[in-house]
Protein backbone atom coordinates (compact mmCIF):
# COMPACT_ATOMS: atom_id res chain seq x y z
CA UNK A 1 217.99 229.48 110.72
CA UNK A 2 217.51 230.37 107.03
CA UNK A 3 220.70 232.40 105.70
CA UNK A 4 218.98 234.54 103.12
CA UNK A 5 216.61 236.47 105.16
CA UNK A 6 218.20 239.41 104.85
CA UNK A 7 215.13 241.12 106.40
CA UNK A 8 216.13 239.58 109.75
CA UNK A 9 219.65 240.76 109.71
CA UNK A 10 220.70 242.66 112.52
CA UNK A 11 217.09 242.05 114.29
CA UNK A 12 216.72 239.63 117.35
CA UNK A 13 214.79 236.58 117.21
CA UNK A 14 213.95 234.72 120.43
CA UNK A 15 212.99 231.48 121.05
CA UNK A 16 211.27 230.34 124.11
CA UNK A 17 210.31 226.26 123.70
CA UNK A 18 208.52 224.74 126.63
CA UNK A 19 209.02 221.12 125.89
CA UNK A 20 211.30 217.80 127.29
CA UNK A 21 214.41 217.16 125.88
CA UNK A 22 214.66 213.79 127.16
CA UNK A 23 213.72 211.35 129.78
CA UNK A 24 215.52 211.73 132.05
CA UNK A 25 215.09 213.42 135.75
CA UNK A 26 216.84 216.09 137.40
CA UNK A 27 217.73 214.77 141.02
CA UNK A 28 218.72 217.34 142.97
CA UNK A 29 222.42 217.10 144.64
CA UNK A 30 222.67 218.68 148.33
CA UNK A 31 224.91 222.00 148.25
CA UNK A 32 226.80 222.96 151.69
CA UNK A 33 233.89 247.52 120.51
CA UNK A 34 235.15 248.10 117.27
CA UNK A 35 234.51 251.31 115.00
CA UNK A 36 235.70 249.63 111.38
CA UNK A 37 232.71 250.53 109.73
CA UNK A 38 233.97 248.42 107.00
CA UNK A 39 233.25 245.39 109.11
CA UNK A 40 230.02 246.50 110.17
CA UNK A 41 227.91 244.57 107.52
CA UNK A 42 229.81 241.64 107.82
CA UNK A 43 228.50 239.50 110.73
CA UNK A 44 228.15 236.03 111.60
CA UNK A 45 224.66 233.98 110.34
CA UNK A 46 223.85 233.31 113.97
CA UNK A 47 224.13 236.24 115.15
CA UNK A 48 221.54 238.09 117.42
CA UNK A 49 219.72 234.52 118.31
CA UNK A 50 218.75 233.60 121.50
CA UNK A 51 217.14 230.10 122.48
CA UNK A 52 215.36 229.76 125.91
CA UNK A 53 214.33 226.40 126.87
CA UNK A 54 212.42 224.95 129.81
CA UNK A 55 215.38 222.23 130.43
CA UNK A 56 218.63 221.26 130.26
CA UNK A 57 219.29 218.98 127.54
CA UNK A 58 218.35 214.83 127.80
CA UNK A 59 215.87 216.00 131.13
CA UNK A 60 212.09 216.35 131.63
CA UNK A 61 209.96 219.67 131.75
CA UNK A 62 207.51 219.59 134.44
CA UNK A 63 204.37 221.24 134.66
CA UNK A 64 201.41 221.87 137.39
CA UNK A 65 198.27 220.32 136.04
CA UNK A 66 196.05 223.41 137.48
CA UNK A 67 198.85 226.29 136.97
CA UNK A 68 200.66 225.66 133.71
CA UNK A 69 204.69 224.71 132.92
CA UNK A 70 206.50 226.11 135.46
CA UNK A 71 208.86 227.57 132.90
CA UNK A 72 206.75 229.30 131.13
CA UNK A 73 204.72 230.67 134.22
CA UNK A 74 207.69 231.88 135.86
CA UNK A 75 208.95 233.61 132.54
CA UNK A 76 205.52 235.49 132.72
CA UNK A 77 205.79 236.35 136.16
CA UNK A 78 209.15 237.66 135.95
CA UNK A 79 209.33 239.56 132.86
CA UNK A 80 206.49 241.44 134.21
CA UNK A 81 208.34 242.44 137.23
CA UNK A 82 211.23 242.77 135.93
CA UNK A 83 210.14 244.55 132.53
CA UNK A 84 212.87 247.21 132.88
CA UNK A 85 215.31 244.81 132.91
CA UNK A 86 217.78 242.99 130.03
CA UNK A 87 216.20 239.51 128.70
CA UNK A 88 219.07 237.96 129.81
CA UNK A 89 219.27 239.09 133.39
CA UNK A 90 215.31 237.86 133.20
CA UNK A 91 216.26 234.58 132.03
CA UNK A 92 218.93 234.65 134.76
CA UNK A 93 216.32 235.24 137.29
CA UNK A 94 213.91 232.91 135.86
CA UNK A 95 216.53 229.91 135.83
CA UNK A 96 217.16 230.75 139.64
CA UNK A 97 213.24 230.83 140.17
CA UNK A 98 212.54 227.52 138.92
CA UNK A 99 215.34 225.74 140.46
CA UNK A 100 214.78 227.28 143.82
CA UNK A 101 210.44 227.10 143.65
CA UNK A 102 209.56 223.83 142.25
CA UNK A 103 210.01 220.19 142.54
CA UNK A 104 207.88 217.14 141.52
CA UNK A 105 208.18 213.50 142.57
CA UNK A 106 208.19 211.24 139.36
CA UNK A 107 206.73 207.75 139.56
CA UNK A 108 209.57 206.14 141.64
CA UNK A 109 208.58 208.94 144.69
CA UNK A 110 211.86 210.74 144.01
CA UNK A 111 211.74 214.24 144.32
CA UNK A 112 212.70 215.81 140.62
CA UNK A 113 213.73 219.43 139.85
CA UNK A 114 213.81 220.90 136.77
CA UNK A 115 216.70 223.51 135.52
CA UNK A 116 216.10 226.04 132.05
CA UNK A 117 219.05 226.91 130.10
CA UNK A 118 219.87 229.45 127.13
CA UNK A 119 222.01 229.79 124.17
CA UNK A 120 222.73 233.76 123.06
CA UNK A 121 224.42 235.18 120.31
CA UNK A 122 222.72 238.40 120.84
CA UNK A 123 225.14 241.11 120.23
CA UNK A 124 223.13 244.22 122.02
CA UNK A 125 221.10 244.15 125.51
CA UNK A 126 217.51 243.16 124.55
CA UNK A 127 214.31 244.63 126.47
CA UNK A 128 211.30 243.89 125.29
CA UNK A 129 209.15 247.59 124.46
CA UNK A 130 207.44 248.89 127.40
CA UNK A 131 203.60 250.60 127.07
C-alpha cells in the first residue's frame, strides 16, 4: 500500500482475492476511545485495510466448474442476506459457510475442504451502502 495517497486516508479499502496460496490441501480433522484530537491525524499507514482471501495461506482454493469459487459465491450470497450487517461479521459467516458447505476430493480421492481467512486493520464497523 502506497504511503502518499493521502486521498485514501481515513477511507477503507477492501480486498477480496479469490486465488491459491499454495499447493497444498486442507484435510479435514474430525471434531468431537480516545478524544486527543491532537492525535487524531496521526494514524498508522495500514490503517483501515482489510484483506479477504479464499484460503488460508500455503492451501488450495476450490471452485465448482458449473457454479463458480465457492468463496466468492458464498460472499455473494451472504452479503446479500446479511446486507445490514458489519463486513466482518459477513466474513465471519462466510468463513463458517464454506467450511461447513463444501468439500472436494483432489486426485488422490481424499476429501479436501477449503477454509478463508482475513487480515483487518479497519478502525470503524464497515457496511457496505444499502439502496
Amino acid at each position: 500500500i502506497p504511503t502518499d495517497c493521502s486521498s485514501l486516508k481515513n477511507k477503507p479499502k477492501l480486498f477480496f482475492i479469490q486465488a491459491c496460496r499454495g499447493s497444498k490441501d486442507d484435510i479435514p480433522c474430525s471434531v468431537a476511545k480516545r478524544t486527543d484530537h491532537d492525535l487524531e491525524d496521526a494514524i498508522p499507514h495500514q490503517a483501515d485495510l482489510l484483506i479477504s482471501q479464499s484460503t488460508v495461506e500455503e492451501h488450495k482454493s476450490w471452485l465448482n466448474h458449473h457454479k463458480g469459487s465457492w468463496y466468492i459465491q458464498t460472499l455473494c450470497d451472504v452479503l446479500e442476506e446479511h446486507k445490514d450487517q458489519d463486513l466482518l461479521h459477513v466474513l465471519t459467516i462466510v468463513g463458517n459457510r464454506v467450511a461447513a458447505n463444501f468439500e472436494a476430493n483432489n486426485e488422490k480421492g481424499q476429501t479436501v475442504k477449503q477454509m478463508p481467512s482475513f487480515t483487518s486493520t479497519l478502525r470503524k464497523l464497515f457496511y457496505f451502502p444499502t439502496s
